[in-house]
Protein backbone atom coordinates (compact mmCIF):
# COMPACT_ATOMS: atom_id res chain seq x y z
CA UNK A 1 4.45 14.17 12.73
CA UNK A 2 6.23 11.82 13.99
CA UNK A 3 10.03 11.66 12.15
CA UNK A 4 12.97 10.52 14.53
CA UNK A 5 16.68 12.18 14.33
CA UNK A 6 17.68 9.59 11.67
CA UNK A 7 14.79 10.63 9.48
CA UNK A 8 15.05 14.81 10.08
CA UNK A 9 18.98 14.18 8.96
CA UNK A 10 17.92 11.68 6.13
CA UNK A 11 15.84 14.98 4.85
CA UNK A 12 19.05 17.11 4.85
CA UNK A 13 21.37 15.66 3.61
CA UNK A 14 19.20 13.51 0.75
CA UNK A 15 16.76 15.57 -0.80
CA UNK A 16 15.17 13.62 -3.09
CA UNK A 17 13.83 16.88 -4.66
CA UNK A 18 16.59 17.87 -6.31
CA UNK A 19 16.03 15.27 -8.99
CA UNK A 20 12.91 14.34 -10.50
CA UNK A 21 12.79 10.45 -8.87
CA UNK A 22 10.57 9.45 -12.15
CA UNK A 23 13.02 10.84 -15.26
CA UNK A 24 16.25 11.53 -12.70
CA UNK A 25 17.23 14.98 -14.24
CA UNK A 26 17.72 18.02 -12.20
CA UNK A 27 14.57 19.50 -10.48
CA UNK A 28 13.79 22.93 -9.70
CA UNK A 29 10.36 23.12 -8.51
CA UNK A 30 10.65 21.77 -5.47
CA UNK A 31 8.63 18.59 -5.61
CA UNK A 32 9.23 14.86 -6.13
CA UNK A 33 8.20 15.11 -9.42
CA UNK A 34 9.54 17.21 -12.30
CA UNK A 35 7.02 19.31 -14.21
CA UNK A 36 7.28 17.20 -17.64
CA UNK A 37 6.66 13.86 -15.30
CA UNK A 38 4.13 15.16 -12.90
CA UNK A 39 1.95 15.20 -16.13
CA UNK A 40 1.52 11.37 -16.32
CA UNK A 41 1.02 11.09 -12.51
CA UNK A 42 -2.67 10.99 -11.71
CA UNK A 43 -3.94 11.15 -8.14
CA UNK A 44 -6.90 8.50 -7.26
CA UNK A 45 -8.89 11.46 -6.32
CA UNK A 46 -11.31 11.02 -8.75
CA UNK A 47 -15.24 9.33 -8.28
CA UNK A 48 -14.11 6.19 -6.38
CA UNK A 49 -16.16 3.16 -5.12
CA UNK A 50 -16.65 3.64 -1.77
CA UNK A 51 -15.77 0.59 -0.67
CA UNK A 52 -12.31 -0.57 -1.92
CA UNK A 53 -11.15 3.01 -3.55
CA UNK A 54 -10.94 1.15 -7.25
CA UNK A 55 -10.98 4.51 -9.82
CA UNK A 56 -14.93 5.09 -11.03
CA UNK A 57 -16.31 6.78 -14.19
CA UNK A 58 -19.21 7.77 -12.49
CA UNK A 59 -20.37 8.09 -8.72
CA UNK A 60 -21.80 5.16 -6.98
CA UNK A 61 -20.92 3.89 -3.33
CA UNK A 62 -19.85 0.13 -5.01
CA UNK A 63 -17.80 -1.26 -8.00
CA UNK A 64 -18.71 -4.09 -9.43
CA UNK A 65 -16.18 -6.55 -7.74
CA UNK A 66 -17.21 -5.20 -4.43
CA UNK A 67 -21.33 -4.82 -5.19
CA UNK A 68 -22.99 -8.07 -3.43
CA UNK A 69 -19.76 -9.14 -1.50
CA UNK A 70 -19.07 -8.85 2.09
CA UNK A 71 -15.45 -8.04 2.33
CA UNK A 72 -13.30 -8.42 5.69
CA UNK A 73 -11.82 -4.85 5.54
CA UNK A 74 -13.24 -1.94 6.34
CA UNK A 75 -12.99 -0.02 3.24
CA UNK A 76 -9.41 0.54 1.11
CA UNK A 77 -8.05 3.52 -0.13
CA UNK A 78 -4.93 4.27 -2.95
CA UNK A 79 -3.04 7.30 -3.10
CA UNK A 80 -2.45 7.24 -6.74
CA UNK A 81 -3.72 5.54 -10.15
CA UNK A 82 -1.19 2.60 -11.35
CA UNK A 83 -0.21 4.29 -14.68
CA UNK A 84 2.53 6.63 -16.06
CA UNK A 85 5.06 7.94 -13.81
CA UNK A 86 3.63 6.01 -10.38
CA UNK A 87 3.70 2.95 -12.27
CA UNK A 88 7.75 3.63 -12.92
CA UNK A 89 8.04 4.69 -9.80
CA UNK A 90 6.96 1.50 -8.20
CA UNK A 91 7.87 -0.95 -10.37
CA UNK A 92 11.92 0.81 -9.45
CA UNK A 93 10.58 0.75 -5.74
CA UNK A 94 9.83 -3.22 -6.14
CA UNK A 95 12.26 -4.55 -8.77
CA UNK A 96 14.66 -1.57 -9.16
CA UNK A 97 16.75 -1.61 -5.86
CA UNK A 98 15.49 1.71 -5.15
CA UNK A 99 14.31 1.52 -1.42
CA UNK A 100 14.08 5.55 -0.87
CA UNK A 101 10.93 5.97 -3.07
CA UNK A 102 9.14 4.17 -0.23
CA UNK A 103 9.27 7.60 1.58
CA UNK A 104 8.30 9.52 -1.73
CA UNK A 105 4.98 7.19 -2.05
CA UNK A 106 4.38 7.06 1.96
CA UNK A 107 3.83 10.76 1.80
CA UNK A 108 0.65 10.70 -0.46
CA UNK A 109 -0.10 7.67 1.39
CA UNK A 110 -0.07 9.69 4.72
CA UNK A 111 -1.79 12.44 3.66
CA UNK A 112 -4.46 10.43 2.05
CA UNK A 113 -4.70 8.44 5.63
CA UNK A 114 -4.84 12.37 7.55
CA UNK A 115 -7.80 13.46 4.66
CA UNK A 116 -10.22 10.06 5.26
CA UNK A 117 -9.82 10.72 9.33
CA UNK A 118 -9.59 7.12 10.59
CA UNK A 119 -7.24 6.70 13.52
CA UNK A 120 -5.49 3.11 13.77
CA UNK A 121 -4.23 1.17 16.78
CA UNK A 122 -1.56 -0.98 15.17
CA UNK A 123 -0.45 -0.79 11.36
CA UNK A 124 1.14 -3.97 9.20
CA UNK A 125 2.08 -4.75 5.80
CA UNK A 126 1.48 -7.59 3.52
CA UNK A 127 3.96 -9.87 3.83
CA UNK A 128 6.58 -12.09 1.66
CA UNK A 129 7.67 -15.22 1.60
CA UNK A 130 11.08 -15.51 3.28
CA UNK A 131 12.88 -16.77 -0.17
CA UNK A 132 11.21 -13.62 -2.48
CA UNK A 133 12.17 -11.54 -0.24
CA UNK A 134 15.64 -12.96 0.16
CA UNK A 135 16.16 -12.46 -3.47
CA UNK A 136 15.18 -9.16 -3.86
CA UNK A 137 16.61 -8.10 -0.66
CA UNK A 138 13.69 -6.15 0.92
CA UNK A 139 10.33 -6.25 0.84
CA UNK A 140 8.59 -2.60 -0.29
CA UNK A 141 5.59 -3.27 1.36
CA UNK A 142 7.46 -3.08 4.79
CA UNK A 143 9.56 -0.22 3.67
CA UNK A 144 6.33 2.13 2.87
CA UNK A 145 4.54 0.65 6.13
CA UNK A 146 7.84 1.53 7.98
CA UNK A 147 7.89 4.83 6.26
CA UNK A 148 4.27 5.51 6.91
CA UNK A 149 4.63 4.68 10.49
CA UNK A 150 7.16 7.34 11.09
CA UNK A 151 4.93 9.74 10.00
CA UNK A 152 1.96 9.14 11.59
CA UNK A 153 2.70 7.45 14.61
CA UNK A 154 0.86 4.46 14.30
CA UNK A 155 3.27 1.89 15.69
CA UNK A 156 4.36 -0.90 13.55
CA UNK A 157 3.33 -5.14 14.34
CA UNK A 158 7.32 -5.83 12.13
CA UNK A 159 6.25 -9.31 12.58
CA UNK A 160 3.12 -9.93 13.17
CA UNK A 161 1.85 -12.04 10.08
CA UNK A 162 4.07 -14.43 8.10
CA UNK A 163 2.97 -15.72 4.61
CA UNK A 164 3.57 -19.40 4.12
CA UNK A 165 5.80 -21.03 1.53
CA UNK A 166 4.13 -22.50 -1.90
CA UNK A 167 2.03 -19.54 -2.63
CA UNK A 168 2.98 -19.01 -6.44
CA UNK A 169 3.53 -14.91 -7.61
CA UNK A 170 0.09 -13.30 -7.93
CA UNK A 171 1.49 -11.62 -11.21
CA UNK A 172 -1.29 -12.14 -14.48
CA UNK A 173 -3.83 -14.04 -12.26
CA UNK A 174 -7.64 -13.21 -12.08
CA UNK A 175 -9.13 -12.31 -9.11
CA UNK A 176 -10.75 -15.42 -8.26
CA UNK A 177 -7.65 -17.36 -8.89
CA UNK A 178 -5.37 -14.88 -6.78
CA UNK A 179 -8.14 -15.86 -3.98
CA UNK A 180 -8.02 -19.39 -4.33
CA UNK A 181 -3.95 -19.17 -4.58
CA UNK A 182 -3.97 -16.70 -1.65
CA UNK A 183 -6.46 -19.20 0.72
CA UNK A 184 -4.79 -19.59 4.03
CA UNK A 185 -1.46 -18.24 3.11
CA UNK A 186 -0.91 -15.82 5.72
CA UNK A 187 -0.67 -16.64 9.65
CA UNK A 188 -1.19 -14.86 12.17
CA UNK A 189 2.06 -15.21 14.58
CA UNK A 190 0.79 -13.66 18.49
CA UNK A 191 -3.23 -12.73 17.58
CA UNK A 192 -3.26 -11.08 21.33
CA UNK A 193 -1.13 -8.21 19.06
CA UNK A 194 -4.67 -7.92 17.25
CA UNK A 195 -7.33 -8.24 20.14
CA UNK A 196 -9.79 -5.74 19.94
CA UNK A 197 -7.34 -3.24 17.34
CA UNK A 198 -8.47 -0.92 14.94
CA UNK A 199 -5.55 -2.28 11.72
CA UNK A 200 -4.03 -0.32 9.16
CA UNK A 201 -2.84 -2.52 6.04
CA UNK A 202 -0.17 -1.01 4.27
CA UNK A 203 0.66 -2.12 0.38
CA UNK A 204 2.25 -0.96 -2.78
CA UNK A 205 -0.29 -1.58 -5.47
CA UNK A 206 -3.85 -2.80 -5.29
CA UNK A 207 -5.04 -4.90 -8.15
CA UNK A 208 -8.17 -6.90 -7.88
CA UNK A 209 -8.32 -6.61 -3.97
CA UNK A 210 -7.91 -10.37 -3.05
CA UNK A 211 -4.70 -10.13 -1.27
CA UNK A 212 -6.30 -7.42 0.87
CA UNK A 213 -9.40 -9.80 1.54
CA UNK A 214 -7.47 -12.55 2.51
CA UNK A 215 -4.93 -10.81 4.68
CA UNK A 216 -7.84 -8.65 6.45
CA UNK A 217 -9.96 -11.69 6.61
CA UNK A 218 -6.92 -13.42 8.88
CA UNK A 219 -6.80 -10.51 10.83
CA UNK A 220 -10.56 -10.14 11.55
CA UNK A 221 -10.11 -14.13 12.41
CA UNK A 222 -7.44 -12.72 15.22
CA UNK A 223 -9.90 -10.80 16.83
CA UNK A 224 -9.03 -7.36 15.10
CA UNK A 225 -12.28 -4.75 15.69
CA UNK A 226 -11.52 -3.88 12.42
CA UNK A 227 -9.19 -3.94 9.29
CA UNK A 228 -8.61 -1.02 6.69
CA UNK A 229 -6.14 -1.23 3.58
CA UNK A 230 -4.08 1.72 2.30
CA UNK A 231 -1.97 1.16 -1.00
CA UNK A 232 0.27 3.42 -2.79
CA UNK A 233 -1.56 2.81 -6.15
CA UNK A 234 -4.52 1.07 -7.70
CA UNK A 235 -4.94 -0.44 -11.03
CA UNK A 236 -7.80 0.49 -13.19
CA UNK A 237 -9.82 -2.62 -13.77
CA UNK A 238 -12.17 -2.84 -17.13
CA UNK A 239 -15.36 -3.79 -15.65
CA UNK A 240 -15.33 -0.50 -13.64
């Protein structure tokens, strides 16, 4: 494990157990979660599709979205199912201010990473553009790849991959119009940082997969060997 001085203090001296970081009362069990709130959270550990790690009813190694397609990444996995207390949890990560709760969701995130066994070269996150993430003063993807780097070691590309201005907010689109508005919105800055690399994608929520397509798909273009995804949370979709 790989947690610098800052981080081993951070731990002291904010323990972000001592409050349940969904509800904010007083917590005794020890955990992120109090025992009323851990009730809503639900793990993606579940029957998955094997490829992108969407939440399945039933076992089989595709989903529909990903049956008959031949996706740039690897495979994806998500830590946790967007719904009850993970969906509060992000959505005060993203819009809330709350920065910490990048460490409380890079946990899972690392664990997950440790069960499925892959080893990366180089990690990144998706990207903002420089005016969003002026307004909201961070971007959360960053913080949980910056989070999950200190844990596992995997050394961070901070600025690898830029995302061009225009691109409207992904927010109620379908999946084949978050590709089309995604097309070609995310360059590459130095590719040599990508030659021949094994890449770790790190994002908050995965919806419909397109943003990881596209951003892999630029990566692969760089001359990455390969590109994996790892998010925080996935939606449920309903033609799963």
């Amino acid at each position: 494990m790989a947690l610098n001085i800052w981080d081993a203090v951070k731990n002291v001296i904010f323990n972000r157990k001592l409050t349940c970081n969904i509800c904010g009362r007083e917590n005794f069990n020890g955990e992120y979660f109090c025992d009323d709130c851990k009730k809503s959270v639900i793990k993606n550990d579940g029957y998955i599709c094997d490829h992108c790690g969407a939440p399945l009813n039933y076992p089989s190694a595709y989903c529909d979205v990903c049956r008959d397609r031949n996706l740039s990444f690897k495979f994806m996995r998500s830590a946790y199912i967007y719904t009850g207390g993970i969906k509060r949890v992000v959505k005060s990560l993203k819009y809330g201010g709350k920065r910490y709760l990048a460490d409380i969701l890079a946990d899972e995130v690392y664990n997950l990473y440790l069960k499925t066994g892959y080893s990366a070269d180089i990690a990144v996150f998706v990207p903002m553009v420089k005016a969003r993430e002026k307004k909201r003063g961070y971007n959360q993807s960053r913080e949980l790849a910056r989070a999950f780097c200190a844990l596992s070691g995997v050394p961070l590309a901070d600025n690898a991959i830029i995302k061009k201005e225009g691109v409207v907010s992904q927010v109620g689109l379908t999946r084949n119009a978050r590709l089309n508005n995604l097309r070609d919105s995310f360059k590459v800055v130095d590719k040599t940082i990508f030659k021949d690399k094994k890449v770790i994608i790190i994002d908050d929520v995965a919806t419909t997969g397109s943003t990881a397509e596209t951003l892999s798909a630029a990566i692969m273009r760089a001359g990455a060997e390969e590109a994996v995804v790892f998010t925080a949370a996935v939606t449920r979709r309903r033609n799963r």
